[in-house]
Structure formats: structure tokens, C-alpha cells
C-alpha atoms as a PDB file:
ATOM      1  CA  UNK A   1      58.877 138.672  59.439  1.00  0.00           C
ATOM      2  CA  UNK A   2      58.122 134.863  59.804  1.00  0.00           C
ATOM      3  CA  UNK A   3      61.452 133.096  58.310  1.00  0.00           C
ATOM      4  CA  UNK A   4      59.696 129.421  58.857  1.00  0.00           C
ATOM      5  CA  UNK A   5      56.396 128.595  58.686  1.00  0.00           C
ATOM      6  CA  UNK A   6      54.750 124.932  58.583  1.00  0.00           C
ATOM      7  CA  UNK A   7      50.516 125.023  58.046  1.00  0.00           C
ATOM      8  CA  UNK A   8      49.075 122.059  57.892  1.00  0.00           C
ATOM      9  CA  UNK A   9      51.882 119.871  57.536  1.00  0.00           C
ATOM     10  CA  UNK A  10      51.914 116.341  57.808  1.00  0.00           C
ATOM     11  CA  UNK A  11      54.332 113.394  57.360  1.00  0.00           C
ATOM     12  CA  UNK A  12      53.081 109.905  56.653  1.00  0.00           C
ATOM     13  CA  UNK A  13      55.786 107.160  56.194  1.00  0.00           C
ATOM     14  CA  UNK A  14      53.386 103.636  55.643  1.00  0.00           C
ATOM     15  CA  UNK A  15      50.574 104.838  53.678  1.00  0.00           C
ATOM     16  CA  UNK A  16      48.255 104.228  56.843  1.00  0.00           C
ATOM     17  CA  UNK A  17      46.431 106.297  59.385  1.00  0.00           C
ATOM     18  CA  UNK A  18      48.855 105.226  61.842  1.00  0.00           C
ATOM     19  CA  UNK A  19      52.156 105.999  60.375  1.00  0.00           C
ATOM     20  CA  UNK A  20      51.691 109.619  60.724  1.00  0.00           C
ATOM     21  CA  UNK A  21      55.324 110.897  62.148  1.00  0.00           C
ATOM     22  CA  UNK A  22      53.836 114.440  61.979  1.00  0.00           C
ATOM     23  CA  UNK A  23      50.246 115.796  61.341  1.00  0.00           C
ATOM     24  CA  UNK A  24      48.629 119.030  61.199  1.00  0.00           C
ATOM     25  CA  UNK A  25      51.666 120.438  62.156  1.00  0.00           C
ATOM     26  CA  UNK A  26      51.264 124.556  62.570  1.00  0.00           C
ATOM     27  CA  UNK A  27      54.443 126.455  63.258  1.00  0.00           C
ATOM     28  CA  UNK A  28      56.155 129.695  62.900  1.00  0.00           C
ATOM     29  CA  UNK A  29      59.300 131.014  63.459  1.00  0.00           C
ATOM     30  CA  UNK A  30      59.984 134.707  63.339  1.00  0.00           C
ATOM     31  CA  UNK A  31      63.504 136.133  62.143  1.00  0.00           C
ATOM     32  CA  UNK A  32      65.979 137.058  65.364  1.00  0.00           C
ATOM     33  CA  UNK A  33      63.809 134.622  67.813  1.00  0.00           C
ATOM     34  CA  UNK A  34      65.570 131.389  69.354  1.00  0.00           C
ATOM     35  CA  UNK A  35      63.127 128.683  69.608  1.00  0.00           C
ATOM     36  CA  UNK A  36      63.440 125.608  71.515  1.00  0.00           C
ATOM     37  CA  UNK A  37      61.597 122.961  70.156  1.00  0.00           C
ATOM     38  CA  UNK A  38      60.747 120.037  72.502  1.00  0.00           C
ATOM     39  CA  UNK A  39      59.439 117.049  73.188  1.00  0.00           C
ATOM     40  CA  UNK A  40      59.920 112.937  74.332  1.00  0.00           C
ATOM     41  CA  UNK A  41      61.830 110.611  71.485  1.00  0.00           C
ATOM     42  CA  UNK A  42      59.359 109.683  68.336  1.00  0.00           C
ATOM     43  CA  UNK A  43      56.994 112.649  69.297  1.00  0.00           C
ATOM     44  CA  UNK A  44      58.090 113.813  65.638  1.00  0.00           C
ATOM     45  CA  UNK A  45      60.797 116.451  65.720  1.00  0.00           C
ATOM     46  CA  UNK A  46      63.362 114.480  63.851  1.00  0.00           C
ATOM     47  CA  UNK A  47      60.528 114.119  61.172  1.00  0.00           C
ATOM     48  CA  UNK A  48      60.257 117.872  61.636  1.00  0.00           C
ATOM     49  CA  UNK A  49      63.632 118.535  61.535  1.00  0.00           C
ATOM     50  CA  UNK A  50      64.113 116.701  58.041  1.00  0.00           C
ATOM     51  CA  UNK A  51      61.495 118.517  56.384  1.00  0.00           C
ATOM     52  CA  UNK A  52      62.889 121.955  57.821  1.00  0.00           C
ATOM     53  CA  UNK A  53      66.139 121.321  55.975  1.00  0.00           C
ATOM     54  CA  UNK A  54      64.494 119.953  52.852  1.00  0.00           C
ATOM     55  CA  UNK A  55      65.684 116.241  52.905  1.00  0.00           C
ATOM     56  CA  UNK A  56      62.323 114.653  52.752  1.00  0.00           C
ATOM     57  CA  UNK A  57      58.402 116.254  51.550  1.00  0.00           C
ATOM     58  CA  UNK A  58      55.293 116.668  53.245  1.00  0.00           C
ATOM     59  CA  UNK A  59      52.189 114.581  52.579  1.00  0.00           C
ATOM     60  CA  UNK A  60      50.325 117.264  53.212  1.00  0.00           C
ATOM     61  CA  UNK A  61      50.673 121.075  53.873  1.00  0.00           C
ATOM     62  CA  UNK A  62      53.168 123.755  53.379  1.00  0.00           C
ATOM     63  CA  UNK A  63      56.407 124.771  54.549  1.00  0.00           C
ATOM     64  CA  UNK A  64      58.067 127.615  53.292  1.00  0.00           C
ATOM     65  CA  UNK A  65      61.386 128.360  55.077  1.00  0.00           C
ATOM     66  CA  UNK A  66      62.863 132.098  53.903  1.00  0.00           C
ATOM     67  CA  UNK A  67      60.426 132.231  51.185  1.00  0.00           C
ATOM     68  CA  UNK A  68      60.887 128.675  49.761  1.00  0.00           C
ATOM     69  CA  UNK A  69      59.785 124.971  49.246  1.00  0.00           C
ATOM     70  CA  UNK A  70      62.652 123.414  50.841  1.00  0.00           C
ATOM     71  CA  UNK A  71      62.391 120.583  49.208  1.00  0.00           C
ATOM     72  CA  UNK A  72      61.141 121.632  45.959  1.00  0.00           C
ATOM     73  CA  UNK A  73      63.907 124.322  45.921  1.00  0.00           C
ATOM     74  CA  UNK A  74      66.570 122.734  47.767  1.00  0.00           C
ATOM     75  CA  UNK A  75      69.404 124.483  45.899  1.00  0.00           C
ATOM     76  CA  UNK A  76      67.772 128.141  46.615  1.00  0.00           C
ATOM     77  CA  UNK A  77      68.368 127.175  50.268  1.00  0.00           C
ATOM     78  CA  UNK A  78      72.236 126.527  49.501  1.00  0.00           C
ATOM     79  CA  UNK A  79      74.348 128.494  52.537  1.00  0.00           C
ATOM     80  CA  UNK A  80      71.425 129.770  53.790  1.00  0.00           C
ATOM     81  CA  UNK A  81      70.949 127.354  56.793  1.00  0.00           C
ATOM     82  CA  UNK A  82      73.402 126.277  59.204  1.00  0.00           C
ATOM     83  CA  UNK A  83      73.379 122.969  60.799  1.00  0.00           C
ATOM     84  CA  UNK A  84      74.741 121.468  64.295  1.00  0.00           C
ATOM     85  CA  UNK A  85      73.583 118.039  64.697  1.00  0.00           C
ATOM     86  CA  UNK A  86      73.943 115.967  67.432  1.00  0.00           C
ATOM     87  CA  UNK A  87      77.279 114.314  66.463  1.00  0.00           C
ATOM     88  CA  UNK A  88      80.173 116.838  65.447  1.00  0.00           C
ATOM     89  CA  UNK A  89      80.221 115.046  61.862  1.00  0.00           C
ATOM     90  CA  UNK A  90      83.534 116.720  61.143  1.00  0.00           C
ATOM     91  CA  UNK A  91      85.700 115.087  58.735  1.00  0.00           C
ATOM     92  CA  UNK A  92      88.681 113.516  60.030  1.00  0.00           C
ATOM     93  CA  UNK A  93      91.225 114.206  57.590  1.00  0.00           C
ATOM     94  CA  UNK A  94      90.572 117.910  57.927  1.00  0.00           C
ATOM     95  CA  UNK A  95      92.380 120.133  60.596  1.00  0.00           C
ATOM     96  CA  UNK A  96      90.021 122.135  62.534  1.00  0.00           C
ATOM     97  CA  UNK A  97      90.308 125.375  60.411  1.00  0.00           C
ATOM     98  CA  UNK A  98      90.080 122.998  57.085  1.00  0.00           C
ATOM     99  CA  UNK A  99      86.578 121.843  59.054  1.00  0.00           C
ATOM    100  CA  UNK A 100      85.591 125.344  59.803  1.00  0.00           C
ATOM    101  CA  UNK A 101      85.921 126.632  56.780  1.00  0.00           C
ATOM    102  CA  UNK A 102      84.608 123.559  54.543  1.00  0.00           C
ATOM    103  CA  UNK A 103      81.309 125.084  53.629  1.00  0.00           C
ATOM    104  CA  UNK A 104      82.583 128.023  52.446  1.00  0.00           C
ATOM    105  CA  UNK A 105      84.835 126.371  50.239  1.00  0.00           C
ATOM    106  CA  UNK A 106      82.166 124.333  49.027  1.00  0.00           C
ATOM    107  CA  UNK A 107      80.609 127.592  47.700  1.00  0.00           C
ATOM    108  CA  UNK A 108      83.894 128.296  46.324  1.00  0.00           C
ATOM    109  CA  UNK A 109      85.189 131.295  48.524  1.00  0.00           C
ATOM    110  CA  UNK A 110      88.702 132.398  47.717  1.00  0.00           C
ATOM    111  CA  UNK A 111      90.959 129.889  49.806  1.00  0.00           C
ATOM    112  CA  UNK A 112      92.589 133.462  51.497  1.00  0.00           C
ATOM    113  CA  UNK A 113      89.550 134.388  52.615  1.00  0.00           C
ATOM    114  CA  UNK A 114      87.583 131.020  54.103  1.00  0.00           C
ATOM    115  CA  UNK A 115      90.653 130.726  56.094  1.00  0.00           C
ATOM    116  CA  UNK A 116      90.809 133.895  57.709  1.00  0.00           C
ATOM    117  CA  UNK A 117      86.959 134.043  58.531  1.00  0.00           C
ATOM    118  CA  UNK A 118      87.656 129.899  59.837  1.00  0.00           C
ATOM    119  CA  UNK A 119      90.193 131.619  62.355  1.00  0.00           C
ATOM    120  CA  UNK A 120      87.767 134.489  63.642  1.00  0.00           C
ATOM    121  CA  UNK A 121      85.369 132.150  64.200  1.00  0.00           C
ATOM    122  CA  UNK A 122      87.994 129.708  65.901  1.00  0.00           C
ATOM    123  CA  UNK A 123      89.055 132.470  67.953  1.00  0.00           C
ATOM    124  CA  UNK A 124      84.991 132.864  68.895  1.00  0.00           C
ATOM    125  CA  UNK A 125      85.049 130.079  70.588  1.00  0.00           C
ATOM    126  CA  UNK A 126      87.955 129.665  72.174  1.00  0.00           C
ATOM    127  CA  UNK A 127      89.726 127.490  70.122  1.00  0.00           C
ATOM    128  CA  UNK A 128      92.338 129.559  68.315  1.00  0.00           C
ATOM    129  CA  UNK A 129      95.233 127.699  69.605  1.00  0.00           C
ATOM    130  CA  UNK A 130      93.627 124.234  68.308  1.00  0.00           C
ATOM    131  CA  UNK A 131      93.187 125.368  64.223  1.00  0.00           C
ATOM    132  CA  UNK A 132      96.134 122.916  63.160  1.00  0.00           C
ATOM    133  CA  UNK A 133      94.406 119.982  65.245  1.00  0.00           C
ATOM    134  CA  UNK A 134      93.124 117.018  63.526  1.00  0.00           C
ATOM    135  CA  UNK A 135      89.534 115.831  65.258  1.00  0.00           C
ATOM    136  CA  UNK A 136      91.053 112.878  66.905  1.00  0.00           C
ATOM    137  CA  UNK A 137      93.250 114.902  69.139  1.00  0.00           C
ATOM    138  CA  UNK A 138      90.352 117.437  70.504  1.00  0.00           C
ATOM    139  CA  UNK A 139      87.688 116.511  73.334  1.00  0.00           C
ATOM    140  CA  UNK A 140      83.919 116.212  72.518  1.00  0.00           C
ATOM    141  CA  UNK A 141      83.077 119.867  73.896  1.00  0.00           C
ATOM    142  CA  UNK A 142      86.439 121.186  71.565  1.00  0.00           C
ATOM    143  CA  UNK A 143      84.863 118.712  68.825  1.00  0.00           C
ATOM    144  CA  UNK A 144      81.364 120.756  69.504  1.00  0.00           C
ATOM    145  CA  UNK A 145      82.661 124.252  69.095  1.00  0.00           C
ATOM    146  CA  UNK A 146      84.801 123.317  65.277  1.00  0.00           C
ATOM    147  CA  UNK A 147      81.235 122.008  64.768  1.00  0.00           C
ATOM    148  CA  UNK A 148      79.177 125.339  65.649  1.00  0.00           C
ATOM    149  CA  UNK A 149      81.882 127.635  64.457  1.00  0.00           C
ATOM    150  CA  UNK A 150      81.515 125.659  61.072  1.00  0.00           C
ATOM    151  CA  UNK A 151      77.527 126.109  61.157  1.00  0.00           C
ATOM    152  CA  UNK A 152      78.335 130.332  62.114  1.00  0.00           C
ATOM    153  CA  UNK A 153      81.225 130.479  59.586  1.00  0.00           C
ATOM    154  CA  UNK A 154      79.033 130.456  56.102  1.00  0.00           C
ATOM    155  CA  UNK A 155      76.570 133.567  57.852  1.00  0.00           C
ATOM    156  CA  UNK A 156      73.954 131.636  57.364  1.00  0.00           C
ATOM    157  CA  UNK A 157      70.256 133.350  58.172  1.00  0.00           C
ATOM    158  CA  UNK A 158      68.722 130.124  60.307  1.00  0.00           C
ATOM    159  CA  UNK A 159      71.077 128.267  62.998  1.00  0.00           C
ATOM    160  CA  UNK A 160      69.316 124.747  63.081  1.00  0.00           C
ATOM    161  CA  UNK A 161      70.799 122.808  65.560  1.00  0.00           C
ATOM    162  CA  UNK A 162      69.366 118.840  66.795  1.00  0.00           C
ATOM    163  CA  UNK A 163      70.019 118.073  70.218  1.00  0.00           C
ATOM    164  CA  UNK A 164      73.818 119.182  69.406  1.00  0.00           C
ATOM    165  CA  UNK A 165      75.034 118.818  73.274  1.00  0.00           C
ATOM    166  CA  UNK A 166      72.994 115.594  74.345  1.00  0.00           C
ATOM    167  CA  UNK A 167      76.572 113.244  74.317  1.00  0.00           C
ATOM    168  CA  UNK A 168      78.121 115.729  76.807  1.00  0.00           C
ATOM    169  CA  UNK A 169      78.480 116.296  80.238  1.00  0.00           C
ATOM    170  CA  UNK A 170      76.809 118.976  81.617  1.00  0.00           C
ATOM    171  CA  UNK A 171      79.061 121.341  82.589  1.00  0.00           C
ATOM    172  CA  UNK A 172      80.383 121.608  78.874  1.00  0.00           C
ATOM    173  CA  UNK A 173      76.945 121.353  77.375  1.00  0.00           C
ATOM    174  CA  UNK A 174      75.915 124.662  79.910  1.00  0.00           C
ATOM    175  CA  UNK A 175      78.662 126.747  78.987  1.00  0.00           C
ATOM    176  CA  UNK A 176      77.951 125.715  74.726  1.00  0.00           C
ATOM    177  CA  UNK A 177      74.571 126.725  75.505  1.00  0.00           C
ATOM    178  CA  UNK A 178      75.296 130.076  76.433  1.00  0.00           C
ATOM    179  CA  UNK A 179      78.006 130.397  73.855  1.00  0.00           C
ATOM    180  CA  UNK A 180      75.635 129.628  71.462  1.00  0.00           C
ATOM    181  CA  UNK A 181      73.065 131.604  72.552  1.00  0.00           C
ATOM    182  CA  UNK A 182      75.606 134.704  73.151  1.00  0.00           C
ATOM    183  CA  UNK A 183      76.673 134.462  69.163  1.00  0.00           C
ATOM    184  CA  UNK A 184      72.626 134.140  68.310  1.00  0.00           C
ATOM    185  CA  UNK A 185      71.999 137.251  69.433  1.00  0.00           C
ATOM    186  CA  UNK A 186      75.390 138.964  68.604  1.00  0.00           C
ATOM    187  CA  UNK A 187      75.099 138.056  65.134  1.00  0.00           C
ATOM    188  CA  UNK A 188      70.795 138.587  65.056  1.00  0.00           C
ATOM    189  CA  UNK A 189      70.402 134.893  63.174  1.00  0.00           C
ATOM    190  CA  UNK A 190      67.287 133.135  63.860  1.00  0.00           C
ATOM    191  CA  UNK A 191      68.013 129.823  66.133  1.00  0.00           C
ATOM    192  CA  UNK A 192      65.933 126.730  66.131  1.00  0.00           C
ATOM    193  CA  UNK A 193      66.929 124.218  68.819  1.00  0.00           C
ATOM    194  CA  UNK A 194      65.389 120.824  69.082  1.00  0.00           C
ATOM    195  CA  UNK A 195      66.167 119.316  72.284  1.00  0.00           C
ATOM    196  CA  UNK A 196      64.968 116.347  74.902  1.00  0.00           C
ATOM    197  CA  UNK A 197      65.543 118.044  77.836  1.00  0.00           C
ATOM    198  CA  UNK A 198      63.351 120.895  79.225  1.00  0.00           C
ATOM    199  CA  UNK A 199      65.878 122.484  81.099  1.00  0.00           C
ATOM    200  CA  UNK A 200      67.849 122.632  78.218  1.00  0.00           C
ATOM    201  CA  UNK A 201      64.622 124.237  76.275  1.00  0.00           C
ATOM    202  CA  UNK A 202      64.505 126.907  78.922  1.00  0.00           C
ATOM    203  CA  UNK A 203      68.542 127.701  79.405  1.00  0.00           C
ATOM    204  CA  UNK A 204      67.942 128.433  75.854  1.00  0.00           C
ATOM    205  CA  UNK A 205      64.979 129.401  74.433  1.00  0.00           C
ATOM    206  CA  UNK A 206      62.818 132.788  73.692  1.00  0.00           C
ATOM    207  CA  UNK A 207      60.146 130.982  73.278  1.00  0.00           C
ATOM    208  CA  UNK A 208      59.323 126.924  73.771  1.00  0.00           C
ATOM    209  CA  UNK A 209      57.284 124.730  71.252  1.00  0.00           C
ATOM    210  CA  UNK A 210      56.471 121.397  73.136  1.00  0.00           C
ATOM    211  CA  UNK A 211      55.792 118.698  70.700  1.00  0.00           C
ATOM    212  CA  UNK A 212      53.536 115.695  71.026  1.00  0.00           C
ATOM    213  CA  UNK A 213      52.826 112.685  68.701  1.00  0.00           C
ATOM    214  CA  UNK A 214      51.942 112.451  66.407  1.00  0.00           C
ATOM    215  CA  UNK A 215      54.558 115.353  65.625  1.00  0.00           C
ATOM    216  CA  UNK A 216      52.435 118.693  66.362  1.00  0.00           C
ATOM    217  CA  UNK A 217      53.082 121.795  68.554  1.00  0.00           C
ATOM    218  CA  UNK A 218      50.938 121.013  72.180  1.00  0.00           C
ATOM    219  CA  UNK A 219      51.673 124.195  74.123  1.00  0.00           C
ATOM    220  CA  UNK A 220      54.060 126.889  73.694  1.00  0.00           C
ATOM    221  CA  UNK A 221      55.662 129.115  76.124  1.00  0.00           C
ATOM    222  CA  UNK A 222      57.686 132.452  76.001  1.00  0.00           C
ATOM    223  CA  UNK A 223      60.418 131.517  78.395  1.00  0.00           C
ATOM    224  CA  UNK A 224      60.781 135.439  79.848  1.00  0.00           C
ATOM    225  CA  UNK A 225      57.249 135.799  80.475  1.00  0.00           C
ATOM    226  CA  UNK A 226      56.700 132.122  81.480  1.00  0.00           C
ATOM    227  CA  UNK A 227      59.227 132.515  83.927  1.00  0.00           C
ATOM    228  CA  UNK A 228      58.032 135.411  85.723  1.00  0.00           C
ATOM    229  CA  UNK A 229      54.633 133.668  86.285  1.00  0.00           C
ATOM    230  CA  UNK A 230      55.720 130.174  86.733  1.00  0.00           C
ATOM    231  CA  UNK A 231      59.077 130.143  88.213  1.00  0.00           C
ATOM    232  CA  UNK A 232      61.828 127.695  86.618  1.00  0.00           C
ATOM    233  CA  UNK A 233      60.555 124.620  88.111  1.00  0.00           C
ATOM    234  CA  UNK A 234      56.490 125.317  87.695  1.00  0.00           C
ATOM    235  CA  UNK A 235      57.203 125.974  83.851  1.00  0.00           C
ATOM    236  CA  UNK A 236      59.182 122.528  83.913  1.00  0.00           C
ATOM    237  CA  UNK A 237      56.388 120.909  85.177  1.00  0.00           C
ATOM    238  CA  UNK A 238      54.042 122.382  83.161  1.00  0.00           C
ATOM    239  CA  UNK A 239      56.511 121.583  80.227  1.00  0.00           C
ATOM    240  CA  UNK A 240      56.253 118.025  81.717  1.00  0.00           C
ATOM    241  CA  UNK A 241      52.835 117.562  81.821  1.00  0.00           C
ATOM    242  CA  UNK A 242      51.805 118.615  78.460  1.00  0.00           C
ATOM    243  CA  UNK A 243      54.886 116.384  77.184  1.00  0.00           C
ATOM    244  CA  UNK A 244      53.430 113.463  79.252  1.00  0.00           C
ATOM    245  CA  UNK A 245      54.500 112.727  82.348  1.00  0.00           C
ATOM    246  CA  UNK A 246      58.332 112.454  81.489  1.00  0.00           C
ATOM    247  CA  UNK A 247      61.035 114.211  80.437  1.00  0.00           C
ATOM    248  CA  UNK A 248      64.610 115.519  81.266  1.00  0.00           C
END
């Protein structure tokens, strides 16, 4: 079952040929797969990105993400995707249960009951002892996992996460990466990971869409078999040389 699918789809910002951030853009995303999404900065998967979540239309093409316009029906969306961006975004006046369970009392869950499923997913991660901490008190990679455990806490069906470990070091951003790829598959949600880095494309991806500008899907890999033929470092380069020439 394809839970995300983008034919045809592009994204023109000026009105000209040349402001295309993302054209003829064909993707799909089946439900249960993890899939890396990479490429160099303004190859279009911020543009990408936006459009998966509903925040701005296509100029061409369609998306349907579970079924729906996600910009056209926004609201049917509601709870249905989780997000980890890049910075933690959680709100500072909030402990980190309060930030855990903030989406589900935004859909007005019983205060008993956000709570407890806040702690469980606290305890997830690791961070059980930390609930009554305020954000300024917790380290980036503590910051990281109130911010994922936030995203898991509402049982959302699509984990959407934008280059949510780039600001740390990368010790912490290895073990995230397997946490969050551990609690993918445990809890059989379809992952979409937009990254910079290829390595970080292959620690976590099932499969690898490399994007070029203007924002469209180059090559694609699936990591297991990929790996088998290519070895870790020949799939990086062959990551690198569709992307380019450079990358991470």
C-alpha cells in the first residue's frame, strides 16, 4: 500500500522557468518502509518536505499522502503525521512530559491519559528520570529524544523527520539514529528521513531517494541490496556522484 505518492509534482516560487524548487517530481512511499531522502542544500527537499506536510501547493501534479490532498485537506491529516525537525522546537515553559504530551492534548485527550502515554514514551527513550525538566536544563541529544518521543506519542501513521540530528555530535546523532530506527520498526510506522549526509541516509534507510535540482528523485537505492553489491563506501560514492561530486 503506497501511503505517499508525488506524480508529476512541481513547485515554482517566481512565476519563471527558473524558479522551479521542484519539478516533475515522481515519488512513492510504501507503508512500514523507512526512506532516506537525500541530497546537497537547495536540491529541493525542503520544498518537498513542505508540500509533504501540506503547508504550501503544487504548481503542478499530485500528491496524495494516506489518501489525501494535503493541502487541500489539511485538517483530514490532523494527528496523522508526526514531525521531528531539525531544531527540537519544544516550548520552553513546558516540562518535558507537558512537551511530550502537547499534541495529544491538542486533540483533547483526557489529561490522565496524555500523561501516562508522555511517560511510556519518556521511559522509551531513556529519559524517564528527566519528565519534570524544563528544556533549558536538558542537553541537545536529551532535547532530541522529548522531541521524537513527542512526534511517537500521538501514534501517528508517517514519522517525517528533516535532518533532525544535523546540530549534534556524532556520537549522539548515531545512537538517535538507531533509536529511531529501532521504534520505526517496533511500532511498523512508515519513516521518511530527509538528510545531507549519505552516511546518515544509509545508517538509516530501507531504501535511498537521492535528490537533484531542480527538486526530483536522480537514483534510488535499496540500502540491503545496495550494500551487498556495492559495499558501504562504493554505494557512498555512487550516492556521491549522482548527488554531484559532494556530499557528507
Amino acid at each position: 500500500m503506497k501511503v505517499v505518492t508525488f506524480a508529476g509534482v512541481s513547485k515554482r516560487f517566481d512565476g519563471g522557468s527558473h524558479g522551479y524548487a521542484v519539478r516533475n517530481l515522481d515519488l512513492h512511499i510504501g507503508q512500514g518502509e523507512l526512506v532516506a531522502v537525500v541530497g546537497k542544500t537547495g536540491c529541493g527537499k525542503s520544498t518537498m518536505f513542505n508540500l509533504l506536510i501540506g503547508l504550501i501547493a503544487p504548481t503542478d501534479g499530485v500528491i496524495r499522502v494516506l489518501g489525501s490532498n494535503p493541502f487541500a485537506d489539511f485538517d483530514a491529516l490532523a494527528g496523522k503525521i508526526g514531525v521531528v525537525f531539525q531544531n527540537d522546537r519544544l516550548l520552553p515553559w513546558r516540562s518535558a512530559l507537558d512537551n511530550v504530551a502537547y499534541g495529544l492534548e491538542l486533540r483533547h485527550v483526557a489529561k490522565e491519559r496524555r500523561l501516562a502515554v508522555g511517560r511510556d514514551w519518556l521511559k522509551r527513550l531513556g529519559l524517564e528520570v528527566h519528565s519534570e525538566k524544563y528544556p533549558h536544563s536538558l542537553s541537545g541529544g536529551m532535547r532530541q529524544r522529548v522531541s521524537i518521543a513527542r512526534a511517537f506519542a500521538t501514534d501517528p501513521e508517517i514519522l517525517l523527520c528533516d535532518e533532525p540530528f544535523s546540530a549534534l555530535d556524532e556520537l549522539t546523532g548515531a545512537s538517535l539514529r538507531s533509536e529511531f530506527r529501532r521504534l520505526v520498526q517496533e511500532t511498523h510506522k512508515t519513516g521518511i528521513f530527509v538528510t545531507h549526509s549519505i552516511g546518515e541516509a544509509i545508517d538509516i534507510g530501507d531504501r535511498i531517494l537521492v535528490f537533484c535540482a531542480p527538486g526530483h528523485v536522480a537514483a534510488e537505492f535499496a540500502v540491503p541490496e545496495a550494500l551487498r553489491e556495492l559495499g558501504e563506501e562504493g554505494l557512498k560514492q555512487r550516492i556521491l556522484d549522482v548527488m554531484g561530486g559532494t556530499g557528507a
